[in-house]
C-alpha atoms as a PDB file:
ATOM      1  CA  UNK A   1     -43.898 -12.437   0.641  1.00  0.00           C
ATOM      2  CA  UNK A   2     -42.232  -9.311   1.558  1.00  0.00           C
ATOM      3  CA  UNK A   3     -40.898 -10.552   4.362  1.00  0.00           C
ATOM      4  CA  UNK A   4     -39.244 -13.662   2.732  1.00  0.00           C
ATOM      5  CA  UNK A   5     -37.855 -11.007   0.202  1.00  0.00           C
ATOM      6  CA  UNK A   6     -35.788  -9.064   2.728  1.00  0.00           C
ATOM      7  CA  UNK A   7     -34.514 -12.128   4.518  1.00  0.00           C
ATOM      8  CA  UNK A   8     -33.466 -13.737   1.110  1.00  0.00           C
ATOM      9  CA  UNK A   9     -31.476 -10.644  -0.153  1.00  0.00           C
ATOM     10  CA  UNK A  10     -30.101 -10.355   4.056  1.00  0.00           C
ATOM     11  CA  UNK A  11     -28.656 -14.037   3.343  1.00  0.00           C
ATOM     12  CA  UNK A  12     -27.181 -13.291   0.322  1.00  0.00           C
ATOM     13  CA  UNK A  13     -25.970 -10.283   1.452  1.00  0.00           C
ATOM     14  CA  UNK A  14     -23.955 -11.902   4.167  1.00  0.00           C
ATOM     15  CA  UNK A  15     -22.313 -14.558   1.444  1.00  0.00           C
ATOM     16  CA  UNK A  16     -21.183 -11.611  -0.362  1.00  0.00           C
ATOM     17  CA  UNK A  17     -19.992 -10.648   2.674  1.00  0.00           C
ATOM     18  CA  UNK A  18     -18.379 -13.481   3.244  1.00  0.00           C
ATOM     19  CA  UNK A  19     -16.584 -14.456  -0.122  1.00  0.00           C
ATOM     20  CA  UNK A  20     -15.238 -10.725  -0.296  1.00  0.00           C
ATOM     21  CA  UNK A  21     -13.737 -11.527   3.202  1.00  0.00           C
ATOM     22  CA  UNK A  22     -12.509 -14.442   2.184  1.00  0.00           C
ATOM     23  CA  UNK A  23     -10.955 -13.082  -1.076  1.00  0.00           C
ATOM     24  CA  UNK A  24      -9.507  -9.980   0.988  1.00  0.00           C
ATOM     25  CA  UNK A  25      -7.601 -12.404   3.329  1.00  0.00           C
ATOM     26  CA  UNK A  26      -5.882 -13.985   0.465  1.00  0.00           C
ATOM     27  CA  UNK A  27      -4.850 -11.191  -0.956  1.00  0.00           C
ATOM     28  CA  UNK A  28      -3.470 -10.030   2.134  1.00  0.00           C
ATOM     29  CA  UNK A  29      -1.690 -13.483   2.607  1.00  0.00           C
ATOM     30  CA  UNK A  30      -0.168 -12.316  -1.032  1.00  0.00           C
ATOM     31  CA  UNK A  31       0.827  -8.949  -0.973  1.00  0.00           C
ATOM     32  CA  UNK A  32       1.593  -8.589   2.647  1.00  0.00           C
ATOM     33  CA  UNK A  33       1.894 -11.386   5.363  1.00  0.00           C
ATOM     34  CA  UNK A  34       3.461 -14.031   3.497  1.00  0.00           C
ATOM     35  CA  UNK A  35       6.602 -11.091   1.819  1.00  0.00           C
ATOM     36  CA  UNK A  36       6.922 -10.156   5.385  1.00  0.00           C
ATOM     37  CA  UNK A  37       7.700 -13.849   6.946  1.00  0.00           C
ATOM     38  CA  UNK A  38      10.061 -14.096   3.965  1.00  0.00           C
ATOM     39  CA  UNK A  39      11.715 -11.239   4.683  1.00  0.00           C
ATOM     40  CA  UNK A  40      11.413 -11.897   8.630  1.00  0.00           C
ATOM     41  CA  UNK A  41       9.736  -8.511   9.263  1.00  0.00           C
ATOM     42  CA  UNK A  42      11.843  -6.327   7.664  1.00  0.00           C
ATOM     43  CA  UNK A  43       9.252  -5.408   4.921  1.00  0.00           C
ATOM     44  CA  UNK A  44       6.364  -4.267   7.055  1.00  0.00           C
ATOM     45  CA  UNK A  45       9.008  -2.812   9.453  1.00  0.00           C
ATOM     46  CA  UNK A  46      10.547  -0.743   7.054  1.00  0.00           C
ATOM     47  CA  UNK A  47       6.827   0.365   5.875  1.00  0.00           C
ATOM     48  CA  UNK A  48       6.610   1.995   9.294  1.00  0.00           C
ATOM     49  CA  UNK A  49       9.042   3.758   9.137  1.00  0.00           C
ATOM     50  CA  UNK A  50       7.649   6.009   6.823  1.00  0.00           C
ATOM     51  CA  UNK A  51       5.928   8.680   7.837  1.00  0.00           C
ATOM     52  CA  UNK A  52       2.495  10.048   7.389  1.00  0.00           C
ATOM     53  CA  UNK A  53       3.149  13.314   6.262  1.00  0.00           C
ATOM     54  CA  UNK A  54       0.777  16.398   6.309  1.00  0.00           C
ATOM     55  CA  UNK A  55      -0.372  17.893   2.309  1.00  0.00           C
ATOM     56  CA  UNK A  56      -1.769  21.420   2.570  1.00  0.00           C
ATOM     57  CA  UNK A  57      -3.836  22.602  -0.185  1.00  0.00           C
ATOM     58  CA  UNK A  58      -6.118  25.787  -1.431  1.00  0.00           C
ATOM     59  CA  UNK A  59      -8.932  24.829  -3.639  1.00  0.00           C
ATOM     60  CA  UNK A  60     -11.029  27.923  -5.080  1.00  0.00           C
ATOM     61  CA  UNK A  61     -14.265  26.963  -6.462  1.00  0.00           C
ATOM     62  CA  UNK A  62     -17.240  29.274  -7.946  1.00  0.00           C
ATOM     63  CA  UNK A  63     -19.821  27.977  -5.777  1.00  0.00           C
ATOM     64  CA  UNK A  64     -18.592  27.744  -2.575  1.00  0.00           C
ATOM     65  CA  UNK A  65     -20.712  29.676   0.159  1.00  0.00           C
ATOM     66  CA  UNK A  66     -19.302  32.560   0.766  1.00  0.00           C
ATOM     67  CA  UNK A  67     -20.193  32.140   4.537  1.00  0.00           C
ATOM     68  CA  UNK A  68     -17.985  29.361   4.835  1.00  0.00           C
ATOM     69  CA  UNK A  69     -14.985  30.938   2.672  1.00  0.00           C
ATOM     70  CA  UNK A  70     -11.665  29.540   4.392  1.00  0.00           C
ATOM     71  CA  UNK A  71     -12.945  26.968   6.117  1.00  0.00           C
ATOM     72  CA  UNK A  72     -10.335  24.163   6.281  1.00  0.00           C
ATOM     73  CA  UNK A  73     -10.805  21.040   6.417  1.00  0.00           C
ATOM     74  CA  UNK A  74      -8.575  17.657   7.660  1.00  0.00           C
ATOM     75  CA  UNK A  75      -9.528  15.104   4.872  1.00  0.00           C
ATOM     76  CA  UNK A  76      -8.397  11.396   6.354  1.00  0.00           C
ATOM     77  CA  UNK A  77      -9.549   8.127   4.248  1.00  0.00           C
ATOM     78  CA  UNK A  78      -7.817   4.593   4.494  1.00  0.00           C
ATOM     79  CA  UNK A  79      -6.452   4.266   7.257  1.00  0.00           C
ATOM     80  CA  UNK A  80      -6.613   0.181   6.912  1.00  0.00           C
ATOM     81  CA  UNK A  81      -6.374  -0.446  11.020  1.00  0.00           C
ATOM     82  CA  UNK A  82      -4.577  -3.561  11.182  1.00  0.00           C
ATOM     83  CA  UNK A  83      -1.423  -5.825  10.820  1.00  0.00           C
ATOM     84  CA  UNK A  84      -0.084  -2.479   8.543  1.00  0.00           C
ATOM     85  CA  UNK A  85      -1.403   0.274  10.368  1.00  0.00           C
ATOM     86  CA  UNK A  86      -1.225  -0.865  14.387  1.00  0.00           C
ATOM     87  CA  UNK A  87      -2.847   1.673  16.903  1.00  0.00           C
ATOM     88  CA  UNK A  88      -0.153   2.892  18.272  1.00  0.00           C
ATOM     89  CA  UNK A  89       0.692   4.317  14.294  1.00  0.00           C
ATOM     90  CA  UNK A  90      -3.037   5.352  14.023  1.00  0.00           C
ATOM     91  CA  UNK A  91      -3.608   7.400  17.414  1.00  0.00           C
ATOM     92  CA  UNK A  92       0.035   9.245  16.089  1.00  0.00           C
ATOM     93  CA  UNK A  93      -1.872  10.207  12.639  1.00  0.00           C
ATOM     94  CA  UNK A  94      -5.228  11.047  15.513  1.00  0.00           C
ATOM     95  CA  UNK A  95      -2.831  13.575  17.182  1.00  0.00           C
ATOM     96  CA  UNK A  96      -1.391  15.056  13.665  1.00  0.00           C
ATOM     97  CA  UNK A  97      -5.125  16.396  12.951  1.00  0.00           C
ATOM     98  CA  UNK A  98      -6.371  17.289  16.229  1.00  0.00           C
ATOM     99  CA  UNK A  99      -2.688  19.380  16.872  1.00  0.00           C
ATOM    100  CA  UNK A 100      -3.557  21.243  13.513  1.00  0.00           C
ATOM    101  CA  UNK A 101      -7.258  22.448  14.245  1.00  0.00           C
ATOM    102  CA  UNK A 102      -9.261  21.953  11.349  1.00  0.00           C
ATOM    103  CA  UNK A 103     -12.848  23.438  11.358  1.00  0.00           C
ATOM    104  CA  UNK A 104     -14.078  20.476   9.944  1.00  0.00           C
ATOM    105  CA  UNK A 105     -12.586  16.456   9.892  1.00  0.00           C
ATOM    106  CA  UNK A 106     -13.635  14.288   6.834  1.00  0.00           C
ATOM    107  CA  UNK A 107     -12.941  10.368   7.087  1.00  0.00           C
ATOM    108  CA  UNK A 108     -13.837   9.133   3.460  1.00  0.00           C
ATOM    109  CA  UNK A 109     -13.674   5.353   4.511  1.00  0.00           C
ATOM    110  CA  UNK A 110     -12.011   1.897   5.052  1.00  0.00           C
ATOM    111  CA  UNK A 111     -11.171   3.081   8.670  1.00  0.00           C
ATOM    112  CA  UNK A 112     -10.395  -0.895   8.903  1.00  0.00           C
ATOM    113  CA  UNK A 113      -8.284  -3.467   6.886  1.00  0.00           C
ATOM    114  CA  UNK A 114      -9.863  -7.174   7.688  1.00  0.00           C
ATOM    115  CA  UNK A 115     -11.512  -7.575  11.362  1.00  0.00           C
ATOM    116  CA  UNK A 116     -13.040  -4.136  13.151  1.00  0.00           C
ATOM    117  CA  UNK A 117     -11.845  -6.284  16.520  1.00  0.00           C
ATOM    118  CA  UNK A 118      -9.422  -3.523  18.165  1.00  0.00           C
ATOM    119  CA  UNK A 119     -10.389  -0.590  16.442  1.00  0.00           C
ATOM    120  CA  UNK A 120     -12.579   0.880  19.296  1.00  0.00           C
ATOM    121  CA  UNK A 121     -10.316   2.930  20.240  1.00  0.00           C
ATOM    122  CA  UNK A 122      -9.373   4.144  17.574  1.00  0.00           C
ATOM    123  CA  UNK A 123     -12.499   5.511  16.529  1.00  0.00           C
ATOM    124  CA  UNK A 124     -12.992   7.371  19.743  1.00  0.00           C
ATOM    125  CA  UNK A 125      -9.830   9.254  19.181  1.00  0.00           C
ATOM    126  CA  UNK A 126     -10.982  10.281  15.478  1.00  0.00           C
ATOM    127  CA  UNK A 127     -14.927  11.158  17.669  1.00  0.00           C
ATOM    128  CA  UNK A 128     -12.542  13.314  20.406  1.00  0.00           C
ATOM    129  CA  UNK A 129     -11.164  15.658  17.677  1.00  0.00           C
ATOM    130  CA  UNK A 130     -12.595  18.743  18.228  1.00  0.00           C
ATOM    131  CA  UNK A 131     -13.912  20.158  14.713  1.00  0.00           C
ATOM    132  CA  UNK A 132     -16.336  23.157  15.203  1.00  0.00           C
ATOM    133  CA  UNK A 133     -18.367  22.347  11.702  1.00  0.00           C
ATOM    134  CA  UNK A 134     -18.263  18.759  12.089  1.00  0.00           C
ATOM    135  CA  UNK A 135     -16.884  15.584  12.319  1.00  0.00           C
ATOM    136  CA  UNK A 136     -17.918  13.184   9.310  1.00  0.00           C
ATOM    137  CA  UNK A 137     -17.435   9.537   8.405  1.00  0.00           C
ATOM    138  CA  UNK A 138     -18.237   7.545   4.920  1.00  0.00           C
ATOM    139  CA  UNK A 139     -17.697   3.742   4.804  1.00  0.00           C
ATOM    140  CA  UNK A 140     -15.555   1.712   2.387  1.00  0.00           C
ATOM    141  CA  UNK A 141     -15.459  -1.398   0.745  1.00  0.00           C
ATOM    142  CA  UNK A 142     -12.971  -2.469   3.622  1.00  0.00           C
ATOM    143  CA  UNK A 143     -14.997  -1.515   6.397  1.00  0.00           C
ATOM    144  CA  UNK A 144     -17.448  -3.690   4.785  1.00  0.00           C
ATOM    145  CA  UNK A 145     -15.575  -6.990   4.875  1.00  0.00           C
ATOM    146  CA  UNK A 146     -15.868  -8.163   8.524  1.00  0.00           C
ATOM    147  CA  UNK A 147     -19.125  -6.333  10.569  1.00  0.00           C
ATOM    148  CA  UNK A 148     -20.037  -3.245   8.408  1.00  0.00           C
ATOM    149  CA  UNK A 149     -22.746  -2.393  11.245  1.00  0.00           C
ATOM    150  CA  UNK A 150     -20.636  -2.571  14.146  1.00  0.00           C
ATOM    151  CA  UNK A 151     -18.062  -0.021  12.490  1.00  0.00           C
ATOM    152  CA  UNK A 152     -20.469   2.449  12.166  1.00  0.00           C
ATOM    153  CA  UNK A 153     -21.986   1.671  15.475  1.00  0.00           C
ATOM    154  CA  UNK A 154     -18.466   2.015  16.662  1.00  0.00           C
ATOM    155  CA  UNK A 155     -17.729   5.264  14.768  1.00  0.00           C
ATOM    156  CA  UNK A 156     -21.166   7.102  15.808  1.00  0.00           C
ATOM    157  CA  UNK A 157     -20.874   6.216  19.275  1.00  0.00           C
ATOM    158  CA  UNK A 158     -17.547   7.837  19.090  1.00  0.00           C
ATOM    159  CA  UNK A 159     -18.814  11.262  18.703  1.00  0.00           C
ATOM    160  CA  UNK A 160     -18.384  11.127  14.629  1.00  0.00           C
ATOM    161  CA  UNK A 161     -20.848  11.425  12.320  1.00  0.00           C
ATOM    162  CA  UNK A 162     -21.937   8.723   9.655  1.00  0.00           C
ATOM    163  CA  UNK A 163     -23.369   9.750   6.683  1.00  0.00           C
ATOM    164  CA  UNK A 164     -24.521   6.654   4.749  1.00  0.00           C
ATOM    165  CA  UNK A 165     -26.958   8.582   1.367  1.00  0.00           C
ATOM    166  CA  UNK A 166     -27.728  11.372   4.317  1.00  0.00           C
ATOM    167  CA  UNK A 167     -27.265  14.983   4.386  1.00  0.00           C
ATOM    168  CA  UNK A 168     -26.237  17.162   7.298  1.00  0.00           C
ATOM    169  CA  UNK A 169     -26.582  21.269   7.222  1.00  0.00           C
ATOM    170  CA  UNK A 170     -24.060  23.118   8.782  1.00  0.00           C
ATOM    171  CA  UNK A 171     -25.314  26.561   9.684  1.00  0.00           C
ATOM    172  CA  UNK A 172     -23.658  30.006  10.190  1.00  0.00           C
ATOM    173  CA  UNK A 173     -26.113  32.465  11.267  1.00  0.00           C
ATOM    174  CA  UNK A 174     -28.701  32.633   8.467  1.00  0.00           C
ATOM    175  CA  UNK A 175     -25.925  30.787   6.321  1.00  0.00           C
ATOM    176  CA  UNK A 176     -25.653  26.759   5.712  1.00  0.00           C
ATOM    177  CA  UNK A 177     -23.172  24.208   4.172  1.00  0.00           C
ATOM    178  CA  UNK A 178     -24.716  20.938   3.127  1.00  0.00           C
ATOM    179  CA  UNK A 179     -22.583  18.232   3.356  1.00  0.00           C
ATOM    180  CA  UNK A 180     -23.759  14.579   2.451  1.00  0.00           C
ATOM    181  CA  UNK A 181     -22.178  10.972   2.493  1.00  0.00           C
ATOM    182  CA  UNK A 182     -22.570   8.212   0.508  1.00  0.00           C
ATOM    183  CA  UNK A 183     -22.517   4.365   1.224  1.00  0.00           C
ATOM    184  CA  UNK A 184     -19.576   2.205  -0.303  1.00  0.00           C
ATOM    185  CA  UNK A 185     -20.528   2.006  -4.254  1.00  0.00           C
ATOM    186  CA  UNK A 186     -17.893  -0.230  -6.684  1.00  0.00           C
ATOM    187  CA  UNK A 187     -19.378   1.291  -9.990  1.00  0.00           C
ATOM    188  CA  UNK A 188     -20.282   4.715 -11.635  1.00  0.00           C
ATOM    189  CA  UNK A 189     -23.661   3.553 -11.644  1.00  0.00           C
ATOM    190  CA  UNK A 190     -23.918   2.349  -8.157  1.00  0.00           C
ATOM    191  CA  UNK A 191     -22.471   5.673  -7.298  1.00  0.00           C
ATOM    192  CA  UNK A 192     -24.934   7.727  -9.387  1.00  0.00           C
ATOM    193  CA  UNK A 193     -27.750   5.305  -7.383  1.00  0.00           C
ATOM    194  CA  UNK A 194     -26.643   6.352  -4.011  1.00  0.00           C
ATOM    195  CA  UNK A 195     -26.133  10.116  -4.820  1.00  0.00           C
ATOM    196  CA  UNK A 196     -29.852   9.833  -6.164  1.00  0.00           C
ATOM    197  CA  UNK A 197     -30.937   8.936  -3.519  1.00  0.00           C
ATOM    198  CA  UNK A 198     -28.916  11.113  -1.467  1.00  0.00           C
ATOM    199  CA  UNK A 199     -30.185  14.340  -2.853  1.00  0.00           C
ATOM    200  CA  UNK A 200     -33.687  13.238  -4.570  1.00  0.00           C
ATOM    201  CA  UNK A 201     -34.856  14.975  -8.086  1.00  0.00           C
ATOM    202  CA  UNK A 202     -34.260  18.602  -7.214  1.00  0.00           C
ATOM    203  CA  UNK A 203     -31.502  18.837  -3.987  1.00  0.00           C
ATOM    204  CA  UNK A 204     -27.467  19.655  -3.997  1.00  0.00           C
ATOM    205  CA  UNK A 205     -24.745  19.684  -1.436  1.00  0.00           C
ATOM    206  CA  UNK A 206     -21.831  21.858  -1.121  1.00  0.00           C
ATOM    207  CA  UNK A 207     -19.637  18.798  -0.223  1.00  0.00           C
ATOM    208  CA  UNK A 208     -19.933  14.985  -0.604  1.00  0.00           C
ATOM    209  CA  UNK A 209     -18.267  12.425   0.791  1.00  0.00           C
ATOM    210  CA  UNK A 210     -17.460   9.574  -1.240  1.00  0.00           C
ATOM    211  CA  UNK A 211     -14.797   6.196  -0.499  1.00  0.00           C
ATOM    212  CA  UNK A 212     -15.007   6.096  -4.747  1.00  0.00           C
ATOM    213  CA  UNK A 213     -14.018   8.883  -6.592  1.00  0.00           C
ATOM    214  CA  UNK A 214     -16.200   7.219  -9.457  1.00  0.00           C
ATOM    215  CA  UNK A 215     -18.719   9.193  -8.149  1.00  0.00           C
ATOM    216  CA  UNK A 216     -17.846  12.224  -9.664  1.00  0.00           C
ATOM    217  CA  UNK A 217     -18.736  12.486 -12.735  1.00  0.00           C
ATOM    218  CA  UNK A 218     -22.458  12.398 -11.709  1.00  0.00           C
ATOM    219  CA  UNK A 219     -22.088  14.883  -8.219  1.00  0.00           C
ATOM    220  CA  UNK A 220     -20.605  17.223 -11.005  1.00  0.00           C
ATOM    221  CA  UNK A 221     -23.940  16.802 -12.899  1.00  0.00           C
ATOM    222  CA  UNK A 222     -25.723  17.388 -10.006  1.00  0.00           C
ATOM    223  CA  UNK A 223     -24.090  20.472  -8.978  1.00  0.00           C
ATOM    224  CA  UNK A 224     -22.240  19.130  -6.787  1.00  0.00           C
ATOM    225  CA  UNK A 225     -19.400  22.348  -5.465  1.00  0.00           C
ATOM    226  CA  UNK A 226     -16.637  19.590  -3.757  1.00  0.00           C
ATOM    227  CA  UNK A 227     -15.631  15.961  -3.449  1.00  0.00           C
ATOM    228  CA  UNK A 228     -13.613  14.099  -1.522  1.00  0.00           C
ATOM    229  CA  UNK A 229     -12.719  10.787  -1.799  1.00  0.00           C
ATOM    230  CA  UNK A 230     -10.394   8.097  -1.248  1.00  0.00           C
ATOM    231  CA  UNK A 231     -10.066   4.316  -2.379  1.00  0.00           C
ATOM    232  CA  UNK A 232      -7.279   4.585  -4.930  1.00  0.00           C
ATOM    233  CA  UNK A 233      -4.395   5.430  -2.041  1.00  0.00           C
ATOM    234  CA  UNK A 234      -2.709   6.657  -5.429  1.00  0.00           C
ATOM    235  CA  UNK A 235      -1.430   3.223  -6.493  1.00  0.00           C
ATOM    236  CA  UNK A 236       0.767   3.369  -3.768  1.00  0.00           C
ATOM    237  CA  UNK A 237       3.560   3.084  -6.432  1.00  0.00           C
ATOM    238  CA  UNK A 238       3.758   6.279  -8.821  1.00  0.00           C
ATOM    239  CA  UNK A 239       5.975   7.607 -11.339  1.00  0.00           C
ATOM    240  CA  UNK A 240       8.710  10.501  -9.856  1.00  0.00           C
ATOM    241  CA  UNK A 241       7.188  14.133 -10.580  1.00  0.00           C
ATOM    242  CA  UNK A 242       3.913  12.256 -11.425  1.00  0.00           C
ATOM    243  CA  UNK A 243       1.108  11.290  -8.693  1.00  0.00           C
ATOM    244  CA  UNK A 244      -1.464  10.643 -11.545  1.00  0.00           C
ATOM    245  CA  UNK A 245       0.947   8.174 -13.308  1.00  0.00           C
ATOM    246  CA  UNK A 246       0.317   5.161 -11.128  1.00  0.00           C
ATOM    247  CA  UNK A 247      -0.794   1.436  -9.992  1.00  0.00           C
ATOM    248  CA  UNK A 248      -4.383   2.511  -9.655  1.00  0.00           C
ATOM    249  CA  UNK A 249      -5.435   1.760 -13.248  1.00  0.00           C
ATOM    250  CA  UNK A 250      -9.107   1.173 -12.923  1.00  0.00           C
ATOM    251  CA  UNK A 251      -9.062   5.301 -12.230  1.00  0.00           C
ATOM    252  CA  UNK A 252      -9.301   7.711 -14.669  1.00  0.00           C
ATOM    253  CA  UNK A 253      -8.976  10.166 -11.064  1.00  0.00           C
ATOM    254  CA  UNK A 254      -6.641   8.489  -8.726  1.00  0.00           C
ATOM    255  CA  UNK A 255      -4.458  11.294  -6.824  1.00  0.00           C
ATOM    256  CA  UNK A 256      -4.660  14.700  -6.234  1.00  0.00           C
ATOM    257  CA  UNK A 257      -7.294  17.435  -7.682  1.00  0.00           C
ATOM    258  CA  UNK A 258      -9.234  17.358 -10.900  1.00  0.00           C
ATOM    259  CA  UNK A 259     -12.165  19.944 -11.843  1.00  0.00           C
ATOM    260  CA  UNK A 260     -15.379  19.815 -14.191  1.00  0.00           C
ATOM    261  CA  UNK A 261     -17.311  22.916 -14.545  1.00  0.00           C
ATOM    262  CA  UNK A 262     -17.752  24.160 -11.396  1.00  0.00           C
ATOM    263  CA  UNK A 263     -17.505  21.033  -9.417  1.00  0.00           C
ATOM    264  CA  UNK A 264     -14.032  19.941  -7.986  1.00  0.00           C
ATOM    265  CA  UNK A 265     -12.918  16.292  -6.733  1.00  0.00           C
ATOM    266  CA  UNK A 266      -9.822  15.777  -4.165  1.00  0.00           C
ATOM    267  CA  UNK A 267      -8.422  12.239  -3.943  1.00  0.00           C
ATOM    268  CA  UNK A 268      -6.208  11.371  -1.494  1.00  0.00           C
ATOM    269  CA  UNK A 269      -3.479   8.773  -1.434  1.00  0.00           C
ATOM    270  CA  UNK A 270      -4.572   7.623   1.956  1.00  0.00           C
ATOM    271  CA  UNK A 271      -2.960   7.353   5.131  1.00  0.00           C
ATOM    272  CA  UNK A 272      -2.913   3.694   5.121  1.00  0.00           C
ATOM    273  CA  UNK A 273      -2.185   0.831   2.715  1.00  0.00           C
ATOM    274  CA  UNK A 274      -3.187  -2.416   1.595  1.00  0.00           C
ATOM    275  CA  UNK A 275       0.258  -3.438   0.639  1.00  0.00           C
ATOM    276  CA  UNK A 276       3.584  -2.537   2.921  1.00  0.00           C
ATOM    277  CA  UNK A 277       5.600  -0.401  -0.796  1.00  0.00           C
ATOM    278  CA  UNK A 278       4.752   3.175  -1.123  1.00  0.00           C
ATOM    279  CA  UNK A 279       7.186   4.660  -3.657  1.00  0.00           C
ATOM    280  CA  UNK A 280       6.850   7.987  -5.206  1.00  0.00           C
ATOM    281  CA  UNK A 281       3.243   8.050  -3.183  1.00  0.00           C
ATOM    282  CA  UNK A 282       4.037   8.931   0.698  1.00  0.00           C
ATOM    283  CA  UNK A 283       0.851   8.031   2.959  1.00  0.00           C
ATOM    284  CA  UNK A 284      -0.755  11.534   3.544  1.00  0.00           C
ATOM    285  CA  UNK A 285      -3.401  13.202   5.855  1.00  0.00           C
ATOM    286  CA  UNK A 286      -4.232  16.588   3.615  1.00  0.00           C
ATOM    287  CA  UNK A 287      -5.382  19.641   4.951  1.00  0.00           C
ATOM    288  CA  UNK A 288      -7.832  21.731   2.776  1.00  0.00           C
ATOM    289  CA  UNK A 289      -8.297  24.978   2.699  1.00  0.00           C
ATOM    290  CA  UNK A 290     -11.539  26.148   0.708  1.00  0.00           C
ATOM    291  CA  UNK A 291     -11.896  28.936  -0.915  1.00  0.00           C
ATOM    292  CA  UNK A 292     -14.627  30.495  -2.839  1.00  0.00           C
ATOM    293  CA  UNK A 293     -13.908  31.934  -6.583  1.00  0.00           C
ATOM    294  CA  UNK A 294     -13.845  36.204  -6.877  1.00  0.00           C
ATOM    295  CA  UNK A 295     -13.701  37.134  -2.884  1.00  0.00           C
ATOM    296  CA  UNK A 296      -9.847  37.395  -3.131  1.00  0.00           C
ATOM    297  CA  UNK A 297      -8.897  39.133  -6.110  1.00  0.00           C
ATOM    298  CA  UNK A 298      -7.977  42.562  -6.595  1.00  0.00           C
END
């Protein structure tokens, strides 16, 4: 009976699957491939020639191990490989974070747009970029569209870590960071699910890793120090002087930093997009530099 069970919910799984595919493609024939052939190209070809450009920011947060004050790390999330972000335009974003260092390199999701056919390489640039506390990869609801188990095959293979409701300690002589990753979740309450079962009734991480910044309102509950997500890629159309003030209505936290208690949540706009117009909302890889609360003042 079991058995039956598990194959049942695998089949309907896979028409999800399937209809979301389906539903993606359409939308892409909307937004982007069919206002490209009418404007023969020039549309997706002006999109490229924006760049990616490179955010720096401090956040200071109360519970931050001390151990690990400064570390900084390259947050990446959305890169949508594809017809809008070719490889040659990824492996140039690659170089951008491996050029700058970072102790630690966080890829919050949708790595691909539609089909995970050509993104091999891709991924083993991201796996080559040499991050002494870590290398770390979430899934999104994109890179659940085509093969969702071949991406992360693909990404782990690479030398990057997936973290799908796992944990992984990073240690510093007798010090650690926890760091955990959660599986693509649409709703709050899917969210709060996965973190559950993430951390069980009594655990915390430092950092989680989340495609949905929905999930913060319950990793602040659960003590959660820092989140980064992606997902939103800030609307990609935003008011002048006012990242929060965008297309991405369905989030109350779409761009930039926002704090509860103790706990702190980073959204990026993404390096990618789902649409070729970013105005007011450049496609960014930020840099974070973490900080923890009292070891700097005088």
């Amino acid at each position: 009976m079991a058995l039956r069970s598990t194959s049942s919910e695998s089949k309907a799984g896979k028409r999800r699957r399937s209809a979301q595919y389906r539903r993606a493609r359409i939308r892409h024939f909307l937004f982007t491939t069919g206002p490209n052939r009418l404007s023969r190209g020039w549309l997706v070809r002006k999109h490229h020639d924006n760049p990616v450009i490179a955010r720096e920011l401090e956040i200071t947060m109360p519970r931050w191990p001390a151990a690990f004050d400064g570390l900084r790390i390259a947050h990446i999330s959305d890169l949508h490989f594809g017809e809008l972000m070719p490889l040659d335009r990824a492996l140039g974003i690659v170089e951008l974070i491996a050029a700058a260092q970072p102790d630690m390199v966080c890829n919050t999701g949708d790595l691909v747009d539609l089909d995970c056919c050509g993104v091999a390489p891709l991924a083993q640039a991201i796996g080559h970029i040499k991050a002494p506390c870590g290398n770390f990869f979430v899934p999104g609801n994109h890179d659940e569209l085509d093969a969702p188990d071949q991406v992360n095959r693909l990404v782990n293979e690479s030398g990057t870590t997936v973290l799908e409701d796992e944990i992984c300690v990073i240690r510093r002589g007798e010090h650690e960071l926890r760091v955990g990753g959660i599986g693509w979740a649409r709703t709050p309450a899917h969210c709060q699910s996965r973190i559950d079962r993430t951390l069980g009734k009594s655990e915390s991480v430092d950092l989680l890793l989340s495609h949905n910044p929905k999930a913060f309102d319950h990793a602040a509950e659960r003590d959660v120090s820092l989140v980064l997500s992606g997902h939103t890629h800030g609307g990609q159309i935003a008011r002048r002087n006012r990242p929060s003030a965008n297309l991405a209505i369905a989030h109350r936290r779409s761009a930039g930093l926002y704090e509860m208690g103790a706990s702190r949540l980073f959204v990026t706009t993404g390096a990618g997009a789902w649409f070729p117009v970013r105005v007011n909302c450049p496609a960014e890889v930020a840099f974070l530099t973490i900080r923890r609360a009292g070891l700097h003042s005088h």
